[in-house]
Protein backbone atom coordinates (compact mmCIF):
# COMPACT_ATOMS: atom_id res chain seq x y z
CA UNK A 1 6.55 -8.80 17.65
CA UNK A 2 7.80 -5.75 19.93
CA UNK A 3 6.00 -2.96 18.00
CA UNK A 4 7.05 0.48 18.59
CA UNK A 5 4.00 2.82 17.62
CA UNK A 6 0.15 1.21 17.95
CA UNK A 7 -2.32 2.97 15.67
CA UNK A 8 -4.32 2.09 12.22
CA UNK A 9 -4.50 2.73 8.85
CA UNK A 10 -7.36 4.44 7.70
CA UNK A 11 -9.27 5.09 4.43
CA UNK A 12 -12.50 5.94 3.84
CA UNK A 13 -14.35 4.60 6.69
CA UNK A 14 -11.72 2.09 7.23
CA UNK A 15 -9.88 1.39 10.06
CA UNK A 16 -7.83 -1.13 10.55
CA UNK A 17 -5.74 -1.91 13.81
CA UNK A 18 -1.88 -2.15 13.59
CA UNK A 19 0.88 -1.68 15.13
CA UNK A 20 4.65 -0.51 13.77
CA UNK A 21 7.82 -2.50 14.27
CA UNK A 22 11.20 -2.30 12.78
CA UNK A 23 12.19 -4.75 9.74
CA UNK A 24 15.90 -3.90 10.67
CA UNK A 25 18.25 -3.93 14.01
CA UNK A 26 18.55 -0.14 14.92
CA UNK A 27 22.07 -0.23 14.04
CA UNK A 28 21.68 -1.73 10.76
CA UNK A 29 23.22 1.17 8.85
CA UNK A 30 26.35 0.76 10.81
CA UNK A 31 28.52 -1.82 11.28
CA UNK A 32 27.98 -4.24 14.66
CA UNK A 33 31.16 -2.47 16.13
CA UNK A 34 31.20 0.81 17.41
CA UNK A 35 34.15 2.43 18.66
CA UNK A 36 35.39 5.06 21.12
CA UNK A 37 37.99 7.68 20.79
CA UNK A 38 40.35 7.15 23.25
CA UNK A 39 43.97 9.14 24.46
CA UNK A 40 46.67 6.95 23.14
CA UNK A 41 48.45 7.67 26.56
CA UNK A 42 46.25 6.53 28.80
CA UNK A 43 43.15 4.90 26.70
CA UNK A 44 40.78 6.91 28.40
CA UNK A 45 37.30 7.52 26.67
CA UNK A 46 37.24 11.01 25.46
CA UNK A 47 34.68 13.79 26.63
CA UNK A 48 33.69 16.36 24.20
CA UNK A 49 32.93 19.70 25.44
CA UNK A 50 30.71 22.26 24.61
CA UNK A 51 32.77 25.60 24.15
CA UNK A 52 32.47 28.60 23.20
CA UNK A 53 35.78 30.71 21.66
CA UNK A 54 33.94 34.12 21.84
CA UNK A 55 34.02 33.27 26.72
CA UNK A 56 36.77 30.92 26.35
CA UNK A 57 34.90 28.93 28.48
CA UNK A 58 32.93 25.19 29.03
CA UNK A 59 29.42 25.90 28.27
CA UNK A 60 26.19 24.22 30.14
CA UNK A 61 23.49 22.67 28.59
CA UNK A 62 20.99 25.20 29.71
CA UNK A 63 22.77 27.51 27.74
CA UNK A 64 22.96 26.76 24.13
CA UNK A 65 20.10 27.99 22.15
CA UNK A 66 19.65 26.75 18.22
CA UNK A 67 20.74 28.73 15.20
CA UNK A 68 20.07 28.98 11.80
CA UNK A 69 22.87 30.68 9.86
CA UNK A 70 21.53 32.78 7.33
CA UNK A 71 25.15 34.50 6.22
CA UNK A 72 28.71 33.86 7.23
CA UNK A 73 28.26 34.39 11.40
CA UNK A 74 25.03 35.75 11.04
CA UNK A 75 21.81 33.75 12.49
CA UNK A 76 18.25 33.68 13.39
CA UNK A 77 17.89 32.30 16.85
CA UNK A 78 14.95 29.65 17.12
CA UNK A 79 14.12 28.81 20.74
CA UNK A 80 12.42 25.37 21.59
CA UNK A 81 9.23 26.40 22.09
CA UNK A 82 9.44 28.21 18.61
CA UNK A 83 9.84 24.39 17.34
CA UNK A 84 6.95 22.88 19.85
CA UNK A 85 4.38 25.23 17.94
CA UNK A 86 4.76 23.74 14.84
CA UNK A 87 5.00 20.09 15.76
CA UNK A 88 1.73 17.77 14.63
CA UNK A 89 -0.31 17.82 17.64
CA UNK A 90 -1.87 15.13 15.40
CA UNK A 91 -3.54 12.44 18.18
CA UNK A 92 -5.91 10.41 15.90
CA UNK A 93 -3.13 7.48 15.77
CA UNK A 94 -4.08 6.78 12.30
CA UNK A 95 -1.84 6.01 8.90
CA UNK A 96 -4.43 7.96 6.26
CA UNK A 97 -3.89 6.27 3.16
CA UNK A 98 -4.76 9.40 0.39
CA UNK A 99 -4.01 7.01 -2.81
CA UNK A 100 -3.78 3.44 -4.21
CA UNK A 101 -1.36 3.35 -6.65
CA UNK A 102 0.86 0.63 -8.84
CA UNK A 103 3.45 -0.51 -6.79
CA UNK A 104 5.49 -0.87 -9.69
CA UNK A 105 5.39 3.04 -10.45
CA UNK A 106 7.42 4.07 -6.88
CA UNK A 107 10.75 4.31 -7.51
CA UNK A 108 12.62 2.45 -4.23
CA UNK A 109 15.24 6.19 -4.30
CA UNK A 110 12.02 7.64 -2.45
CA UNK A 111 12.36 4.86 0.62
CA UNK A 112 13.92 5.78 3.70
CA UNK A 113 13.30 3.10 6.19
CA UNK A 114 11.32 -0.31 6.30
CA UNK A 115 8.90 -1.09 8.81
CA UNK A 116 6.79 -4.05 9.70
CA UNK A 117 2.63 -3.90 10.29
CA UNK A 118 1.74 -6.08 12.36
CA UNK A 119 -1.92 -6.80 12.77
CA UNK A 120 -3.77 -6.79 15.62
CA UNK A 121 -3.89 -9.74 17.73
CA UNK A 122 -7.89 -10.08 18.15
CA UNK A 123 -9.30 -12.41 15.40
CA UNK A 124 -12.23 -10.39 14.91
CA UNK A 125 -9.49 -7.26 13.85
CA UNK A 126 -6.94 -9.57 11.87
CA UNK A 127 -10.09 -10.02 9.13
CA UNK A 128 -9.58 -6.83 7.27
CA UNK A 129 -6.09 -6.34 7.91
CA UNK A 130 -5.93 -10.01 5.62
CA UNK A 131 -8.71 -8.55 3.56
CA UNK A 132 -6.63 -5.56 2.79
CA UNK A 133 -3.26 -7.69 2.26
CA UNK A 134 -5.15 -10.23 -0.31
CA UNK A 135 -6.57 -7.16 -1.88
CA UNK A 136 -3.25 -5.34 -2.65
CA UNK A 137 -1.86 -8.73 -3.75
CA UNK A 138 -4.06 -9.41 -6.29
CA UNK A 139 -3.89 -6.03 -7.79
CA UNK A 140 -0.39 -5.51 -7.61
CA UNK A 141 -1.36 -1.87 -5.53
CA UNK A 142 0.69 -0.23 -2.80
CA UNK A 143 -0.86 2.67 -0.67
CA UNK A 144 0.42 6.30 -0.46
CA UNK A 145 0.06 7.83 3.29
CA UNK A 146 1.20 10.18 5.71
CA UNK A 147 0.87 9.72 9.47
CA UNK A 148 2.43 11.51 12.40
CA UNK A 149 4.99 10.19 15.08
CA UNK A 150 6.42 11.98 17.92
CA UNK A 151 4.97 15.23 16.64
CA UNK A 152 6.82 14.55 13.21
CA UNK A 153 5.02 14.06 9.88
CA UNK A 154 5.86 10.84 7.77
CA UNK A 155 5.00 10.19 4.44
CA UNK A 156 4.90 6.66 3.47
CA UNK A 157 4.06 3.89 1.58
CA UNK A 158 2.65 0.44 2.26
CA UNK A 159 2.92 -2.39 0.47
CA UNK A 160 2.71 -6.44 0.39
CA UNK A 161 5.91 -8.23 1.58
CA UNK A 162 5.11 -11.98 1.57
CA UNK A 163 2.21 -12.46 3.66
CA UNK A 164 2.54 -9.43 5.86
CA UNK A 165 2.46 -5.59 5.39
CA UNK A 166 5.55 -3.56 5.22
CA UNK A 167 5.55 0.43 5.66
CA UNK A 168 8.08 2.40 4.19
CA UNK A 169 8.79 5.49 4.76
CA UNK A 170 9.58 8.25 2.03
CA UNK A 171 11.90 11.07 1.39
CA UNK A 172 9.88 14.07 0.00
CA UNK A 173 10.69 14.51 -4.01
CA UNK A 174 12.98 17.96 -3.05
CA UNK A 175 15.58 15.23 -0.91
CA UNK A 176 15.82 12.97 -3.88
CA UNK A 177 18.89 14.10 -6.64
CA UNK A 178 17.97 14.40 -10.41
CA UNK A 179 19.69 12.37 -12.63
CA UNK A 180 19.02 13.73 -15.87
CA UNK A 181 22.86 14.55 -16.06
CA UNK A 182 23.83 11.01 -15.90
CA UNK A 183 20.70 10.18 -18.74
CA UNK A 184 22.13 13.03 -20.88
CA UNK A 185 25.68 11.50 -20.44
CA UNK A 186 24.05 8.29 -21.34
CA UNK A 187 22.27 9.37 -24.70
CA UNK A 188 24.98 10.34 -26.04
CA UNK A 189 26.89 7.10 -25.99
CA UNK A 190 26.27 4.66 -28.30
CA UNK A 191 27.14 1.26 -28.39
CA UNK A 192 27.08 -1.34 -31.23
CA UNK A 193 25.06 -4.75 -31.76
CA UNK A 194 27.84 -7.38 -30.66
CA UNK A 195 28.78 -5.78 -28.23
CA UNK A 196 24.91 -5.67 -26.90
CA UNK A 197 24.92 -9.52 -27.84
CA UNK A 198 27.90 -10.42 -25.57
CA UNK A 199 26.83 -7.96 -22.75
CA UNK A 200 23.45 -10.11 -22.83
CA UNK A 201 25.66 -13.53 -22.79
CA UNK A 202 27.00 -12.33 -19.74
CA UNK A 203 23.97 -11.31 -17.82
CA UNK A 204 22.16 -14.28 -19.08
CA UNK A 205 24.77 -16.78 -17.41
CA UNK A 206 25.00 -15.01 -14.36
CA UNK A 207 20.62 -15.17 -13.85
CA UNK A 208 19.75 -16.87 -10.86
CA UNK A 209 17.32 -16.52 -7.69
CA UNK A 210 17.69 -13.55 -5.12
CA UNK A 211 19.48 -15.23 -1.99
CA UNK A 212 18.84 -13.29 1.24
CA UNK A 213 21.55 -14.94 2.98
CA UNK A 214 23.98 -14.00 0.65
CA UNK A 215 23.40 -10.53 1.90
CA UNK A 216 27.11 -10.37 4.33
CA UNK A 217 29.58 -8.25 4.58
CA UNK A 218 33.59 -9.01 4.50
CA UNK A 219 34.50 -6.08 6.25
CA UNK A 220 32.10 -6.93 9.49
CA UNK A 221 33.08 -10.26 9.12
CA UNK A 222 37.17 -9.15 8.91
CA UNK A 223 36.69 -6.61 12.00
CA UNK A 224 35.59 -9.10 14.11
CA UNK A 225 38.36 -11.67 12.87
CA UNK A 226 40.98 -8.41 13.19
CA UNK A 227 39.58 -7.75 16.81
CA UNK A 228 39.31 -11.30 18.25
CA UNK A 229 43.16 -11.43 16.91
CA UNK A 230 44.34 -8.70 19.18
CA UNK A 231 42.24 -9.69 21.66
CA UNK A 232 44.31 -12.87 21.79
CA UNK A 233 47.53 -10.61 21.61
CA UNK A 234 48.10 -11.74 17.97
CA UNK A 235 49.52 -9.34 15.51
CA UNK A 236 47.13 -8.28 12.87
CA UNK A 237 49.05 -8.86 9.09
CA UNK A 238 48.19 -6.35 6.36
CA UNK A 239 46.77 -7.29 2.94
CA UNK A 240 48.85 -6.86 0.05
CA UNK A 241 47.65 -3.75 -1.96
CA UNK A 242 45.40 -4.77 -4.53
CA UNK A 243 47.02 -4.58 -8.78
CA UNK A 244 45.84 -1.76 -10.72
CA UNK A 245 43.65 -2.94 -13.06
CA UNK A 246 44.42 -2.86 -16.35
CA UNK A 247 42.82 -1.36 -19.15
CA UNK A 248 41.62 -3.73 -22.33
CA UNK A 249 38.84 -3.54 -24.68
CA UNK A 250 35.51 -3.44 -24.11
CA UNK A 251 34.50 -6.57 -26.94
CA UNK A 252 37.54 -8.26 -25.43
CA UNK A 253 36.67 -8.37 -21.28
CA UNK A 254 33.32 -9.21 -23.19
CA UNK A 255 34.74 -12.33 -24.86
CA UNK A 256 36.58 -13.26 -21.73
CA UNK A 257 33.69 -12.91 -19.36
CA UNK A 258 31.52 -15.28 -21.35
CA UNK A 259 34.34 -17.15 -21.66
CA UNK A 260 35.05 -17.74 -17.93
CA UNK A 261 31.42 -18.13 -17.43
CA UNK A 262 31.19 -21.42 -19.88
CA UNK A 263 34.47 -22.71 -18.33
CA UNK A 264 32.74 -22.18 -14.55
CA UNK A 265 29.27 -23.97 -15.97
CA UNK A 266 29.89 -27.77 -15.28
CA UNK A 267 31.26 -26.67 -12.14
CA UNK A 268 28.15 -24.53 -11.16
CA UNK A 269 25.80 -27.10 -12.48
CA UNK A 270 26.78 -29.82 -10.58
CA UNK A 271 26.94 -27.50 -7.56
CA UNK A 272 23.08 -26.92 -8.30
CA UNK A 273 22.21 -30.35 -9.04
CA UNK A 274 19.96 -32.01 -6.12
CA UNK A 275 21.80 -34.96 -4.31
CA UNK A 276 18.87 -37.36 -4.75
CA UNK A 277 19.01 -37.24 -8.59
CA UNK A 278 22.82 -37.91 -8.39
CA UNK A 279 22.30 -40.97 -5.99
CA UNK A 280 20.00 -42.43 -8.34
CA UNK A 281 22.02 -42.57 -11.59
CA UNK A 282 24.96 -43.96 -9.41
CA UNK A 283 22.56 -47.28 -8.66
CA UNK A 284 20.77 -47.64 -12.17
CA UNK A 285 24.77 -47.94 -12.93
CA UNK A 286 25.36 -50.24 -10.57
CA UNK A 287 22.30 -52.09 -11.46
């Protein structure tokens, strides 16, 4: 595994060796297309310039400076070096783990991005990164820690995933929105017994295991279906726009959900059924 920072996570007089590699493709926020802007005339790439309306003029590189706009047009200037002074000269390589807490307890609204920890690849230094792993297992405990990267400070959290350690790191708690408006619009509403007992018919038909691979996307699959169209000089047809929905009562899309979900159940069922189990009633009928 390509890891892209080598360090080790440290606690008391701990140290275990690991290294950091990405859990997702770089480009996993975006879609797997990227596009350029290009003049309709000509369909050449555009350049965007750096200019100033004050000179009326292209500007160079070596002459922007960063601002910080503390009124309407007014700023404080902060030079690079201004920047460079308060970086973490922080050298020691090392993930300091400050608590162990119940994994259960972090809210996944704090997670920014998901890294892998890979251990190292001497024998001898794989023992207590699986000593560590086991432990957290077993206790259900995930690690609060803070290292530094490229002069930046991360907090972070590590945690089991499988049989490997994952590393996430956090937003601080000022980057995360409240939403006590949304539980005080909540507590207000009240809703009544059957319709609790339908809503719970519904969920209850729908339970099933967490598929990975059911993880896609339509749109990234339609773009490239729309692109390798033009490509072949096809014309691209557009969808029909979609019926309002309509409005109907809240006990009666109740009823009709749990309705279409006990028409859909042979169907599912026999979906789910294993293919040995149905070969085997076919011959004790035969037989």
């Amino acid at each position: 595994m390509r890891t892209i920072w080598n360090g080790s996570i440290s606690f008391g007089l701990v140290n275990i060796p690991v290294g950091l590699a990405l859990a997702t493709k770089p480009a996993a926020r975006q879609s797997d297309v990227s596009f350029r802007t290009l003049h309709r005339e000509c369909l050449t790439p555009i350049k965007q310039k750096r200019w100033c309306p004050v000179h009326e003029r292209e500007v160079e590189r070596e002459e922007l400076v960063k601002g910080w706009e503390v009124a309407k047009g007014e700023f404080v200037v902060v030079e690079e070096a201004d920047l460079e002074a308060i970086m973490q000269l922080d050298d020691s390589k090392a993930i300091e783990i400050t608590r162990f807490v119940d994994a259960a307890e972090v809210d996944p609204v704090y997670f920014d991005r998901t890294y892998y920890l890979a251990p190292a690849k001497e024998p001898a230094a794989q023992r207590p990164y699986v000593l560590l792993l086991r432990a957290m297992q077993e206790t259900d405990k995930a690690a609060l820690g803070r290292f530094v990267r490229q002069g930046a400070e991360h907090l972070c959290l590590i945690r089991p995933k499988g049989d490997a350690l994952a590393l996430e790191t956090m937003f601080l708690a000022e980057d995360v929105n409240s939403q006590a408006e949304i539980e005080e619009a909540v507590s207000e509403s009240k809703v009544k017994e059957p319709e609790l007992n339908l809503a719970r018919q519904v969920i209850d038909s729908l339970v099933g295991e967490f598929e990975p691979k059911e993880l896609t996307s339509e749109y990234r699959q339609n773009l490239r279906t729309m692109l390798e169209a033009k490509l072949a000089g096809q014309e691209v047809a557009r969808p029909e726009p979609a019926p309002e929905t309509p409005v109907i009562d809240l006990m009666e899309a109740l009823r009709r959900s749990v309705e279409e979900v006990k028409d859909a159940e042979p169907a599912r069922k026999a979906k789910a059924a294993p293919k040995g189990g149905s070969r085997k009633r076919v011959a004790a009928r035969k037989s």
